[in-house]
C-alpha atoms as a PDB file:
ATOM      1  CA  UNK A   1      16.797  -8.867 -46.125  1.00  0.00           C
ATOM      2  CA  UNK A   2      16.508 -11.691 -43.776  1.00  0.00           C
ATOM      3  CA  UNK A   3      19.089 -14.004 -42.361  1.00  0.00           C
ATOM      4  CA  UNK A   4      18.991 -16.859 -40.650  1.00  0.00           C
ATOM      5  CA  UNK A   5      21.654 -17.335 -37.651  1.00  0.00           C
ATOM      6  CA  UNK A   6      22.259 -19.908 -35.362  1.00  0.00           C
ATOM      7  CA  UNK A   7      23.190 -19.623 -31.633  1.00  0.00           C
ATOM      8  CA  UNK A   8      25.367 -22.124 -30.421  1.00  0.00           C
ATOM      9  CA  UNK A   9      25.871 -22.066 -26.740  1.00  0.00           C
ATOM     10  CA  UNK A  10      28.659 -23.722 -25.016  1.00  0.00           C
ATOM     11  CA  UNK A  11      27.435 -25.580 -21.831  1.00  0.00           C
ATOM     12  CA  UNK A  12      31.026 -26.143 -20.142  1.00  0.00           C
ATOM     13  CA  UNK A  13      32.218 -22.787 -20.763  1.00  0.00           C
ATOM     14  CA  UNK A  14      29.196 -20.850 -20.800  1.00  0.00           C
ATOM     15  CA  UNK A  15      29.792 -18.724 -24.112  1.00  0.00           C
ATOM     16  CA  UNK A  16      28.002 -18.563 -27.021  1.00  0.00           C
ATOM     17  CA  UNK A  17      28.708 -17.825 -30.799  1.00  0.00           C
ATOM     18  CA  UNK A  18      26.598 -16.485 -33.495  1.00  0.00           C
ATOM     19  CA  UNK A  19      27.045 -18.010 -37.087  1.00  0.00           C
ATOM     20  CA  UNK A  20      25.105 -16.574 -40.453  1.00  0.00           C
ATOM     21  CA  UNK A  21      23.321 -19.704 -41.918  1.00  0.00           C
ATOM     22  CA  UNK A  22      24.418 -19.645 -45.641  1.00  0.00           C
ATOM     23  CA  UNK A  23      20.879 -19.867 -48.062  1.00  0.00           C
ATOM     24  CA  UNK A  24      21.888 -22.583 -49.489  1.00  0.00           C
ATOM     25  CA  UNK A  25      22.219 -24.547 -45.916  1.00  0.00           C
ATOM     26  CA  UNK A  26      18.690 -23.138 -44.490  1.00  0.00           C
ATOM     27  CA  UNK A  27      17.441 -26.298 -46.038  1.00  0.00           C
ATOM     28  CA  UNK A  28      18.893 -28.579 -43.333  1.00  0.00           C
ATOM     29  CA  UNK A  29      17.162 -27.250 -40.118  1.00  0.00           C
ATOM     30  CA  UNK A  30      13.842 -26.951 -42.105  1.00  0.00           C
ATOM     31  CA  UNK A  31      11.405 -29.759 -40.870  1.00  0.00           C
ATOM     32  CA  UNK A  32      13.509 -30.332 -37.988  1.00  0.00           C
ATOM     33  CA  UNK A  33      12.288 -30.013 -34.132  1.00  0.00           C
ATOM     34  CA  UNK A  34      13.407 -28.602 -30.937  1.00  0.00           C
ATOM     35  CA  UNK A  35      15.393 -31.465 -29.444  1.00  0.00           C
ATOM     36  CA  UNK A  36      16.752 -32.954 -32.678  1.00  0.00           C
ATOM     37  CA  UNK A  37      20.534 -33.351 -33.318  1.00  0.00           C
ATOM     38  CA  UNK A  38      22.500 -31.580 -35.648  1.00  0.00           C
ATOM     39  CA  UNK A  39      25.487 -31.933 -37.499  1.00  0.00           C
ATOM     40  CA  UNK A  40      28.230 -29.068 -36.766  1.00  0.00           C
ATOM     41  CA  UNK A  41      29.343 -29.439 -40.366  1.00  0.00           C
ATOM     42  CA  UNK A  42      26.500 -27.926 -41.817  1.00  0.00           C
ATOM     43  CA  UNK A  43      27.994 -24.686 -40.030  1.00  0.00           C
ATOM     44  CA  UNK A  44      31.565 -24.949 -40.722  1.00  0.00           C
ATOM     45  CA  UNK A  45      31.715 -26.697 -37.116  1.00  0.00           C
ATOM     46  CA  UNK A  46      33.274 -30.049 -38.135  1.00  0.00           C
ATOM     47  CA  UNK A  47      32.759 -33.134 -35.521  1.00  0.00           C
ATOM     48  CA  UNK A  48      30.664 -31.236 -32.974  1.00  0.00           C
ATOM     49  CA  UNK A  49      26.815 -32.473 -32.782  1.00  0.00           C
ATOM     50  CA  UNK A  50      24.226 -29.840 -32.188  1.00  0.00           C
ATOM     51  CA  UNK A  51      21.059 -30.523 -29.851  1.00  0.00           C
ATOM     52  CA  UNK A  52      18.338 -27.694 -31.562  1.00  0.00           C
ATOM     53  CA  UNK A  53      16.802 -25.673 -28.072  1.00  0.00           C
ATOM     54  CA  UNK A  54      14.612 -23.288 -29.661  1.00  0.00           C
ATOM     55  CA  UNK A  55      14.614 -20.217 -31.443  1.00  0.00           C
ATOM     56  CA  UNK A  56      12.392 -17.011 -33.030  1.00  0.00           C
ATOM     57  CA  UNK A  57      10.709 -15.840 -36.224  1.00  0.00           C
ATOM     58  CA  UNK A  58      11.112 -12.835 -38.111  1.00  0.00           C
ATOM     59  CA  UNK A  59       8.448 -11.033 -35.829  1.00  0.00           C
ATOM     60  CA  UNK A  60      10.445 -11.935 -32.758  1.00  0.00           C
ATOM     61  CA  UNK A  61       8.052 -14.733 -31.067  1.00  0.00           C
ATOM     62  CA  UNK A  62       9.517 -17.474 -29.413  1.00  0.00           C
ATOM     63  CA  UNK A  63       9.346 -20.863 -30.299  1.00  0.00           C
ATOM     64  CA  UNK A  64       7.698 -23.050 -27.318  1.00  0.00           C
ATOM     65  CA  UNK A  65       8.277 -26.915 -27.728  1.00  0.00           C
ATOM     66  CA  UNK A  66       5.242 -27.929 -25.979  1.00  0.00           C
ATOM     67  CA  UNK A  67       3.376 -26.099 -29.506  1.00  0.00           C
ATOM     68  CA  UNK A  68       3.377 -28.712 -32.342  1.00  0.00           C
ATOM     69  CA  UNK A  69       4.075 -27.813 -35.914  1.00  0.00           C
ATOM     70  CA  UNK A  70       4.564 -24.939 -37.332  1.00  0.00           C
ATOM     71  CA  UNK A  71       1.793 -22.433 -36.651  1.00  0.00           C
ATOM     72  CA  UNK A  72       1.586 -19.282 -34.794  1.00  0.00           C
ATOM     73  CA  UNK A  73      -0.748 -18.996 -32.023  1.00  0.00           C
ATOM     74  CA  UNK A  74      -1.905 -16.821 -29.427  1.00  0.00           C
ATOM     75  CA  UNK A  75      -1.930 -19.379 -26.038  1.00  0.00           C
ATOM     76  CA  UNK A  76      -2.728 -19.184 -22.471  1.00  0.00           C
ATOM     77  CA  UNK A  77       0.518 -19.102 -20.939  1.00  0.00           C
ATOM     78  CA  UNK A  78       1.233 -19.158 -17.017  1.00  0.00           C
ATOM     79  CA  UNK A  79       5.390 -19.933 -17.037  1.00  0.00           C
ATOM     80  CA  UNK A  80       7.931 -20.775 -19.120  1.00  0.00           C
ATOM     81  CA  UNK A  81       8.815 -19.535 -23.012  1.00  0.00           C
ATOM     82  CA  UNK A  82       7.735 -16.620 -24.092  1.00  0.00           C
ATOM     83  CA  UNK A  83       5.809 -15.461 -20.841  1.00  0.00           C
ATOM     84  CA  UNK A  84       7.185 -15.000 -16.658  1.00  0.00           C
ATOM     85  CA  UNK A  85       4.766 -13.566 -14.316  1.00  0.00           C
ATOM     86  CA  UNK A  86       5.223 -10.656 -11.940  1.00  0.00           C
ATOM     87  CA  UNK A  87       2.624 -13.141  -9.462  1.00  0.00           C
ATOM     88  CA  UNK A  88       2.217 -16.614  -8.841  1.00  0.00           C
ATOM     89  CA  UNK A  89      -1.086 -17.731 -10.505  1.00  0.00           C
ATOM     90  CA  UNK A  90      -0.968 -15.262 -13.323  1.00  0.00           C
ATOM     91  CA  UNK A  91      -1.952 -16.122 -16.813  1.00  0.00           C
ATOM     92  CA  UNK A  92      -1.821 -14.342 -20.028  1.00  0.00           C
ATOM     93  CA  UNK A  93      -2.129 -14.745 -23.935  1.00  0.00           C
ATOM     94  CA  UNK A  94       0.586 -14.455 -25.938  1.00  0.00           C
ATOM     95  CA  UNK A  95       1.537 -15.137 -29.473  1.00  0.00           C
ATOM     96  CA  UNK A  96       4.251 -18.228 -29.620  1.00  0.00           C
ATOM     97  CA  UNK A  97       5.472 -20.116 -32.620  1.00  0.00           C
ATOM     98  CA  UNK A  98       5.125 -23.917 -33.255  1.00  0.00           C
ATOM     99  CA  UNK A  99       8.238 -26.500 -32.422  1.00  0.00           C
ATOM    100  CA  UNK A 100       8.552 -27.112 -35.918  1.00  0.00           C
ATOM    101  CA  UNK A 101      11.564 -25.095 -37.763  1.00  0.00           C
ATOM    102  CA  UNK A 102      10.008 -23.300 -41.060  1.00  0.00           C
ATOM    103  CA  UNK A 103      11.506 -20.754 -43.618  1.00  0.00           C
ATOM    104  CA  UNK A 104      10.038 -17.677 -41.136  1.00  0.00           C
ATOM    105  CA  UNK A 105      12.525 -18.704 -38.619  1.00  0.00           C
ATOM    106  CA  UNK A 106      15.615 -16.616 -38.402  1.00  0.00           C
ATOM    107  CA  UNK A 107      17.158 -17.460 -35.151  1.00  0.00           C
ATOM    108  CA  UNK A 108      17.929 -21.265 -33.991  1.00  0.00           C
ATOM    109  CA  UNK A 109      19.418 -21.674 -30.624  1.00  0.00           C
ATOM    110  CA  UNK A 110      21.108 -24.810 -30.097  1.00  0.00           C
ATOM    111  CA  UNK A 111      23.770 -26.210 -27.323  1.00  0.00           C
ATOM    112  CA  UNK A 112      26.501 -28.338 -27.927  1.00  0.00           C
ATOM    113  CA  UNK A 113      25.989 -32.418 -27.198  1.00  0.00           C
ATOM    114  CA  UNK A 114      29.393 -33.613 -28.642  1.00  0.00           C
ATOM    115  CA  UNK A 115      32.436 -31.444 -29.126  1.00  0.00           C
ATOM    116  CA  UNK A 116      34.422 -31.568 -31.842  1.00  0.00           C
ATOM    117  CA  UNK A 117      38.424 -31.788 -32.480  1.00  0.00           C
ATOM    118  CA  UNK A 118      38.779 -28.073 -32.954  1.00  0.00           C
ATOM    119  CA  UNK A 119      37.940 -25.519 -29.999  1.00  0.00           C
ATOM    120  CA  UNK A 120      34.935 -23.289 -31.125  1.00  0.00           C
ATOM    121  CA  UNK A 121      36.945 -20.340 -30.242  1.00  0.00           C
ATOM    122  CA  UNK A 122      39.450 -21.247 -33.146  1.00  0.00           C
ATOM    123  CA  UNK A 123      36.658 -21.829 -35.407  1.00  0.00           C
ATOM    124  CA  UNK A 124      34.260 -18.533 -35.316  1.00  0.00           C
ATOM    125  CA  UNK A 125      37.224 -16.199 -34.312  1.00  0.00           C
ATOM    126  CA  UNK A 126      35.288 -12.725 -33.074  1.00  0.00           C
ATOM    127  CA  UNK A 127      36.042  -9.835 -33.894  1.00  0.00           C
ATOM    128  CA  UNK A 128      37.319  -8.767 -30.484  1.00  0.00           C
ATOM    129  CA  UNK A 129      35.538  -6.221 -27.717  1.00  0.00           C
ATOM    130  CA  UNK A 130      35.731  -2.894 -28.884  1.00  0.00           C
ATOM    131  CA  UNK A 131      36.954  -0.053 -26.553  1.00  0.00           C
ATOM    132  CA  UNK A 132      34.535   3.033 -26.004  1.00  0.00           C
ATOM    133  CA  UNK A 133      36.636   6.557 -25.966  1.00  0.00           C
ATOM    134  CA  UNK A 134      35.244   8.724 -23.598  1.00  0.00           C
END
């Protein structure tokens, strides 16, 4: 069964958390494009805003914002999403998804624009690093 998650990376700090989308919210980020704004609450992240940065569909391509809608398609690609070259001047086609977000996506990346009251740290709590016994 799929689920989608969001990604929410932390420019000052540098960390990133992972949140399960509920169904019901999957509704909001439908429709939307990479570099729209988000509210937080939607995620349980009160009073933060959300800039959308990309994401992949439930084959694991890449969304590219330079692709428009929400189509798959196989592109000649010589840097950036989804493609980096071993040689300067290469090119190859790959399969990358549109900049559109559809019902096929199941991981959105975004970054946060404005934070909120509450530390993200306090709000998705993790579970802690588990030790390895050797």
């Amino acid at each position: 069964m799929r689920v989608m998650q969001l990604i929410i990376a932390d420019p000052k700090n540098g960390k990133s958390y992972k949140v399960e989308i509920p169904k019901d919210k999957e509704v909001e980020f439908v429709g939307k494009k990479i570099g729209d704004k988000v509210d937080g609450g939607v995620v349980g992240a009160a009073g933060y805003e959300l800039e959308l940065t990309g994401g992949s569909d439930d084959s694991g391509f890449p969304m590219r914002s330079d692709v428009a809608g929400q189509r798959k398609i196989r592109a000649l690609l010589t840097k950036g999403v989804g493609y980096h070259t071993k040689e300067k001047g290469m090119q190859r086609k790959k399969v990358v998804r549109g900049n559109t977000y559809s019902s096929s996506i199941v991981q959105i990346n975004a970054k946060i624009v404005k934070a909120g009251p509450i530390a993200l740290d306090e709000l998705f709590k993790s579970e802690g690093k588990k030790e390895e016994k050797k």
